[in-house]
N, C-alpha and C. Protein backbone atom coordinates (compact mmCIF):
# COMPACT_ATOMS: atom_id res chain seq x y z
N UNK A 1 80.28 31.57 9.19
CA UNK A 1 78.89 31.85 8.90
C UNK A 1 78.53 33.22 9.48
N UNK A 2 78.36 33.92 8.72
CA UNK A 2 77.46 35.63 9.08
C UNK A 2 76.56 35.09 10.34
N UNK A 3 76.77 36.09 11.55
CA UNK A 3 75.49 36.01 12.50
C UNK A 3 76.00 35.21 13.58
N UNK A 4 76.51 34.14 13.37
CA UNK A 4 77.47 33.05 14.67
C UNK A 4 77.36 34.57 15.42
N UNK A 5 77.01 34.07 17.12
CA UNK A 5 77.26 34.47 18.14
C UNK A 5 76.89 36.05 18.47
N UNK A 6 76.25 36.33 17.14
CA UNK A 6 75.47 37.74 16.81
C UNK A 6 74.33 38.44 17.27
N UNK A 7 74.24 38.97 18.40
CA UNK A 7 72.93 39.50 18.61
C UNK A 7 72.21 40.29 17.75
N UNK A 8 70.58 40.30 18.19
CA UNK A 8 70.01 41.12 16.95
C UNK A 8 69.80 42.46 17.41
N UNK A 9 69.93 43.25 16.45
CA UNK A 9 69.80 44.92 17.37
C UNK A 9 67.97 45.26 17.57
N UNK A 10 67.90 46.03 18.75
CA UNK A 10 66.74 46.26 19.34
C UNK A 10 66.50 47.68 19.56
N UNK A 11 65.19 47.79 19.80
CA UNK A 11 64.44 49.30 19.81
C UNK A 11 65.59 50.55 20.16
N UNK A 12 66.38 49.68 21.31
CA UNK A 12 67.36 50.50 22.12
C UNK A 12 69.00 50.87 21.09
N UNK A 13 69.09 50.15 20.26
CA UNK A 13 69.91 50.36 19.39
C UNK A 13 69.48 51.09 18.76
N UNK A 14 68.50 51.74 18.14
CA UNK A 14 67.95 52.31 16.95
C UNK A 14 67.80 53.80 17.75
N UNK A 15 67.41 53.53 19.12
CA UNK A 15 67.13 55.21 19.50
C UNK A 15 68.60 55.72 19.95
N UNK A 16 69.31 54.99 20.12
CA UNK A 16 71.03 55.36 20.68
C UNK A 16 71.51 55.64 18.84
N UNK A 17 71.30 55.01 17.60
CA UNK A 17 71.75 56.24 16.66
C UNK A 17 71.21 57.22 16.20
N UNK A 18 69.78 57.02 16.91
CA UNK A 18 68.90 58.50 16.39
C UNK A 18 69.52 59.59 17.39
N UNK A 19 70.01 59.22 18.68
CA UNK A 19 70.06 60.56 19.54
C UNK A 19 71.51 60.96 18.48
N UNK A 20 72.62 59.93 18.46
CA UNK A 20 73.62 60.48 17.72
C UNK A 20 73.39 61.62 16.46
N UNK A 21 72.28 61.29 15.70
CA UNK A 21 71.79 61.40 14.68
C UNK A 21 71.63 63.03 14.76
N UNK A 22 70.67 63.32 16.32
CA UNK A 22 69.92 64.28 16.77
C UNK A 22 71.18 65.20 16.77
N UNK A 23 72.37 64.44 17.98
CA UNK A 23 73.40 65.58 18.63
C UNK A 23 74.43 66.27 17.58
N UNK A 24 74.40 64.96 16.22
CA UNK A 24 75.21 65.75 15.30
C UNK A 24 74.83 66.69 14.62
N UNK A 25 73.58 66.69 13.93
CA UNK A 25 72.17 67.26 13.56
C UNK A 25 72.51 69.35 13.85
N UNK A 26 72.28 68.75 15.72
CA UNK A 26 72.37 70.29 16.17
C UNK A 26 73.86 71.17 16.06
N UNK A 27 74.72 69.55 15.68
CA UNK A 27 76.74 70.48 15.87
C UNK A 27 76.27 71.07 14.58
N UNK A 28 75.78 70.74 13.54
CA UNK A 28 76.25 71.12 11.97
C UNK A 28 75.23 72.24 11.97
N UNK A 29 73.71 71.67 12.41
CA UNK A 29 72.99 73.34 11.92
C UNK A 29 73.23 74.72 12.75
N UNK A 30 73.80 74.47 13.91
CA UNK A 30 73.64 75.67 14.94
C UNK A 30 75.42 76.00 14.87
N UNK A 31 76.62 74.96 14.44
CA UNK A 31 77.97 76.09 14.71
C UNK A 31 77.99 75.24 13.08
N UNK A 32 78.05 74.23 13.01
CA UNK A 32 79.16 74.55 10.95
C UNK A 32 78.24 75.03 10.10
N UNK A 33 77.15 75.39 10.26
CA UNK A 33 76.45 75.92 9.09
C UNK A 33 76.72 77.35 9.50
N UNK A 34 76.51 77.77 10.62
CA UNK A 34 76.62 79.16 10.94
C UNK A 34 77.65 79.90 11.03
N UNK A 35 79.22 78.94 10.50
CA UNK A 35 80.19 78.95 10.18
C UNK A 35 80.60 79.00 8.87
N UNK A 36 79.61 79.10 7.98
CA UNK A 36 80.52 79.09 6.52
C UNK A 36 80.44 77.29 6.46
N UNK A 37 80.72 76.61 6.78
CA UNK A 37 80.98 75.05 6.27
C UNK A 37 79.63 74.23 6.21
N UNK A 38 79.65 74.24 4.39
CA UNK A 38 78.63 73.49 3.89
C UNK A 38 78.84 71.99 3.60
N UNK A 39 78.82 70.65 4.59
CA UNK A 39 79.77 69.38 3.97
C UNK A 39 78.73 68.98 3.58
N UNK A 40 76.77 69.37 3.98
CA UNK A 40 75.85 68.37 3.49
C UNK A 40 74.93 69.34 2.65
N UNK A 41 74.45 69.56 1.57
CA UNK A 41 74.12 70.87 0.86
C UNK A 41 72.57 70.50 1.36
N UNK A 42 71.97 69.52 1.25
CA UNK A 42 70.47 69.09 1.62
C UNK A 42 70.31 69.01 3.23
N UNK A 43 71.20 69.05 4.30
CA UNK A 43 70.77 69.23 5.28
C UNK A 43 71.36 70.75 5.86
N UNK A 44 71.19 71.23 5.20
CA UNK A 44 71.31 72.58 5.69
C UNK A 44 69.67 73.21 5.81
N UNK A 45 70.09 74.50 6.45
CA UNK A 45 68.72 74.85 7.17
C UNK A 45 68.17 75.92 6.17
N UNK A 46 69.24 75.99 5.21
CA UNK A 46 68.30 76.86 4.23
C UNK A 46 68.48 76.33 2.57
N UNK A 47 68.18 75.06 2.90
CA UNK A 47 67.50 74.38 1.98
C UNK A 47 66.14 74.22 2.11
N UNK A 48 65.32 74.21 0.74
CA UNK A 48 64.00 73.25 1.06
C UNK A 48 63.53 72.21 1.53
N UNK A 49 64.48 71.27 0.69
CA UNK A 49 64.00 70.15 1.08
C UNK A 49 64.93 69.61 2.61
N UNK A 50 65.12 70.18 3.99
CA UNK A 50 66.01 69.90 4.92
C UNK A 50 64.54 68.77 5.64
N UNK A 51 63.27 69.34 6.32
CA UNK A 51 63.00 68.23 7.01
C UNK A 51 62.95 66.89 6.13
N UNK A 52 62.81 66.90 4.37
CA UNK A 52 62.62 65.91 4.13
C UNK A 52 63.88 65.03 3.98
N UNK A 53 65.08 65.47 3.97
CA UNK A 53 66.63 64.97 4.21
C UNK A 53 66.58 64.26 5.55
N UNK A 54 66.42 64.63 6.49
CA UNK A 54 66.44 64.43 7.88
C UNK A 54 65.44 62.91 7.89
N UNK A 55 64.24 63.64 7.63
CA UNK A 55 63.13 62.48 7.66
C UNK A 55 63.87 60.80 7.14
N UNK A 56 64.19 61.55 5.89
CA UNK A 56 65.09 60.10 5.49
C UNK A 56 65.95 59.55 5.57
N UNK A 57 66.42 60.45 6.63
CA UNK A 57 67.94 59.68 6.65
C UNK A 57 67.60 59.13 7.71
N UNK A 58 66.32 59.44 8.97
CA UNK A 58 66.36 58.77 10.28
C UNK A 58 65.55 57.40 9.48
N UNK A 59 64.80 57.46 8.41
CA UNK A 59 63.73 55.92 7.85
C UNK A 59 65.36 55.19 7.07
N UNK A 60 65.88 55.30 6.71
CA UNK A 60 67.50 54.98 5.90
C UNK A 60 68.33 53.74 7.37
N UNK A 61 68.06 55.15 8.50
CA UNK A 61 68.35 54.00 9.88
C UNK A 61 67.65 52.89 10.30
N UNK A 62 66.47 53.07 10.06
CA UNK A 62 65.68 52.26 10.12
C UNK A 62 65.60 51.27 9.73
N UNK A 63 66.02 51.43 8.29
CA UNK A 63 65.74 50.16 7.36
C UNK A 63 67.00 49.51 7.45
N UNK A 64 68.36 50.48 7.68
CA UNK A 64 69.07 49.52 7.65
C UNK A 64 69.74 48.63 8.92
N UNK A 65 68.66 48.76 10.01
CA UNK A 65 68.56 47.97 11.25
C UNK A 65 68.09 47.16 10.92
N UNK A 66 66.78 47.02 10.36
CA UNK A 66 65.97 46.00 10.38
C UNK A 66 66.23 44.82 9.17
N UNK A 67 67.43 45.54 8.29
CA UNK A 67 67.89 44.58 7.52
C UNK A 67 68.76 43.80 7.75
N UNK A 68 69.90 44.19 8.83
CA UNK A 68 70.54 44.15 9.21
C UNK A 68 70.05 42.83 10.11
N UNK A 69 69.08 42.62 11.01
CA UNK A 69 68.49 42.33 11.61
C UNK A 69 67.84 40.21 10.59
N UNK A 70 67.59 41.17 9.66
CA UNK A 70 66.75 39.98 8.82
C UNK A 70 68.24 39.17 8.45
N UNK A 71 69.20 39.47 8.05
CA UNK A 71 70.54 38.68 7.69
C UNK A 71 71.03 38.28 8.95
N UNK A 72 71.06 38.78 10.21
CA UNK A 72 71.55 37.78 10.74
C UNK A 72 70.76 36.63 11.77
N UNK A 73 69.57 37.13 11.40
CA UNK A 73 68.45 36.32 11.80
C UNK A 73 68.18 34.93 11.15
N UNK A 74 68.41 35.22 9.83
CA UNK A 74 68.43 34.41 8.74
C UNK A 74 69.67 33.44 8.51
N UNK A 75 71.08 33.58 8.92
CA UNK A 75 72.04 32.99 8.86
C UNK A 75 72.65 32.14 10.31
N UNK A 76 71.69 32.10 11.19
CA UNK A 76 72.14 32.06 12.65
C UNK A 76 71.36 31.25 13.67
N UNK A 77 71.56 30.74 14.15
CA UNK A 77 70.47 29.06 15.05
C UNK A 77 69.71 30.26 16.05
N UNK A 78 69.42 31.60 16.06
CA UNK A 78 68.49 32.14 17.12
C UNK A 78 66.88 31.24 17.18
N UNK A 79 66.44 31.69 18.49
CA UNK A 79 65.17 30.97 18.77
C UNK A 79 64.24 31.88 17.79
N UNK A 80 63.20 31.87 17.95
CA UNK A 80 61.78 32.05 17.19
C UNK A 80 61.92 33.66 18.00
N UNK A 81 61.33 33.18 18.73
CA UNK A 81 61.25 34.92 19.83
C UNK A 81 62.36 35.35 19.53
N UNK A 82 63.85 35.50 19.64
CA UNK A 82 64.46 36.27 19.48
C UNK A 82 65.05 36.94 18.43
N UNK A 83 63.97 36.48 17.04
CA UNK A 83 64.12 37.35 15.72
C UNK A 83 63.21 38.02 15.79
N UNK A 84 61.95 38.51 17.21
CA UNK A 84 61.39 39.61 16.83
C UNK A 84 61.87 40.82 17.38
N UNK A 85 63.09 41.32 16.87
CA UNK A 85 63.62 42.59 18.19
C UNK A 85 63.23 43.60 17.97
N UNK A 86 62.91 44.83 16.60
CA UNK A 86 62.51 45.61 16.84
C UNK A 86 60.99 45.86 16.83
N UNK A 87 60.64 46.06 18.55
CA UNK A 87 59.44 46.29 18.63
C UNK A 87 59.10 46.94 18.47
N UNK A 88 59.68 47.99 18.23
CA UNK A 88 58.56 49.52 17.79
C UNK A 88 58.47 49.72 17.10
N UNK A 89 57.70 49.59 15.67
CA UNK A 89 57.39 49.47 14.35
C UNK A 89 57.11 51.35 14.38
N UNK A 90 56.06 51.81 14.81
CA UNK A 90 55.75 53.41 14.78
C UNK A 90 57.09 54.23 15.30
N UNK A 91 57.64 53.89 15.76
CA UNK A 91 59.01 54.76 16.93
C UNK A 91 59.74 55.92 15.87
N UNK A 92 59.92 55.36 14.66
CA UNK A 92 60.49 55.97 13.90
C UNK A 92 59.53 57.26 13.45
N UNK A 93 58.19 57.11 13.09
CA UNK A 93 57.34 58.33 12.89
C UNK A 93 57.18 59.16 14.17
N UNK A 94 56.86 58.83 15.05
CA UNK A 94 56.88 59.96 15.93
C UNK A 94 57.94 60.45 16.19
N UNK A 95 59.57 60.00 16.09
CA UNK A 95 60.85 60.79 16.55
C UNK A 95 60.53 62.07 15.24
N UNK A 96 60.25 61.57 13.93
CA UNK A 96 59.92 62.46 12.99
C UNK A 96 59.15 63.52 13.31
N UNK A 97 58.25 63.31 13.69
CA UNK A 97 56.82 64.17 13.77
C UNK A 97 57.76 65.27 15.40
N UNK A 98 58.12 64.31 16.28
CA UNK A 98 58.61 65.55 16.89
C UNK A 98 60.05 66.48 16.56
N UNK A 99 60.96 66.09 15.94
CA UNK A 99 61.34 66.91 15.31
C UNK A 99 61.06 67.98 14.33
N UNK A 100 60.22 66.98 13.28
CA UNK A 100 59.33 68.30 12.61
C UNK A 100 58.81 69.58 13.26
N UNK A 101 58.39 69.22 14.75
CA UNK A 101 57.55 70.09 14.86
C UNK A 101 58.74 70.80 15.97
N UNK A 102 59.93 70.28 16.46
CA UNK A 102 61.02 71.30 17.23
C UNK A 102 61.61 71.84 15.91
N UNK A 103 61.29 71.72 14.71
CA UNK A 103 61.61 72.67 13.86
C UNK A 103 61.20 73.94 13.07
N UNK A 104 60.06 73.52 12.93
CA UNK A 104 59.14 74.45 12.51
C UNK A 104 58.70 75.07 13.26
N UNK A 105 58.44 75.36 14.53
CA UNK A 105 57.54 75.86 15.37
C UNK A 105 58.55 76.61 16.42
């Protein structure tokens, strides 16, 4: 059965792949882009649409925590309380909003 013995991931999971998210973020725009090596054409820094790539790929994490979350919540004898794990419903807009603005500014 999916979920047996499965914890559900929490706020703290979601900001441990955003920092990943962050540290790879800075390897590709600051040395492989500034290197000649294009592997993501939309997250490059001289694209248009780059904060809105970014934006979505950190809501993409998001969703697929919290889905992640609903299947094994759903397949698995957890208590009541412990299918509510991610508490920070906003967490994801403000990591946005401050990146946006360590970018633009």
């Amino acid at each position: 059965m999916i979920g047996d013995g499965a914890r559900l991931f929490r706020s703290a999971d979601l900001y441990a792949s955003y920092v990943i998210v962050a540290l790879y973020s800075i390897l590709y725009l600051f040395c492989l882009d500034r290197l000649g090596l294009h592997f993501y054409p939309m997250f490059t820094a001289r694209s248009n649409t780059c904060a809105l790539s970014f934006g979505l790929l950190l809501a993409l994490y998001y969703c697929i925590l919290t889905g992640a979350n609903r299947v094994i919540s759903s397949s698995s004898n957890l208590p009541r309380w412990e299918t509510e794990s991610l508490d920070v419903e906003i967490a994801p807009l403000v990591f946005l909003k401050a990146i946006a603005t360590a970018l633009f500014t």
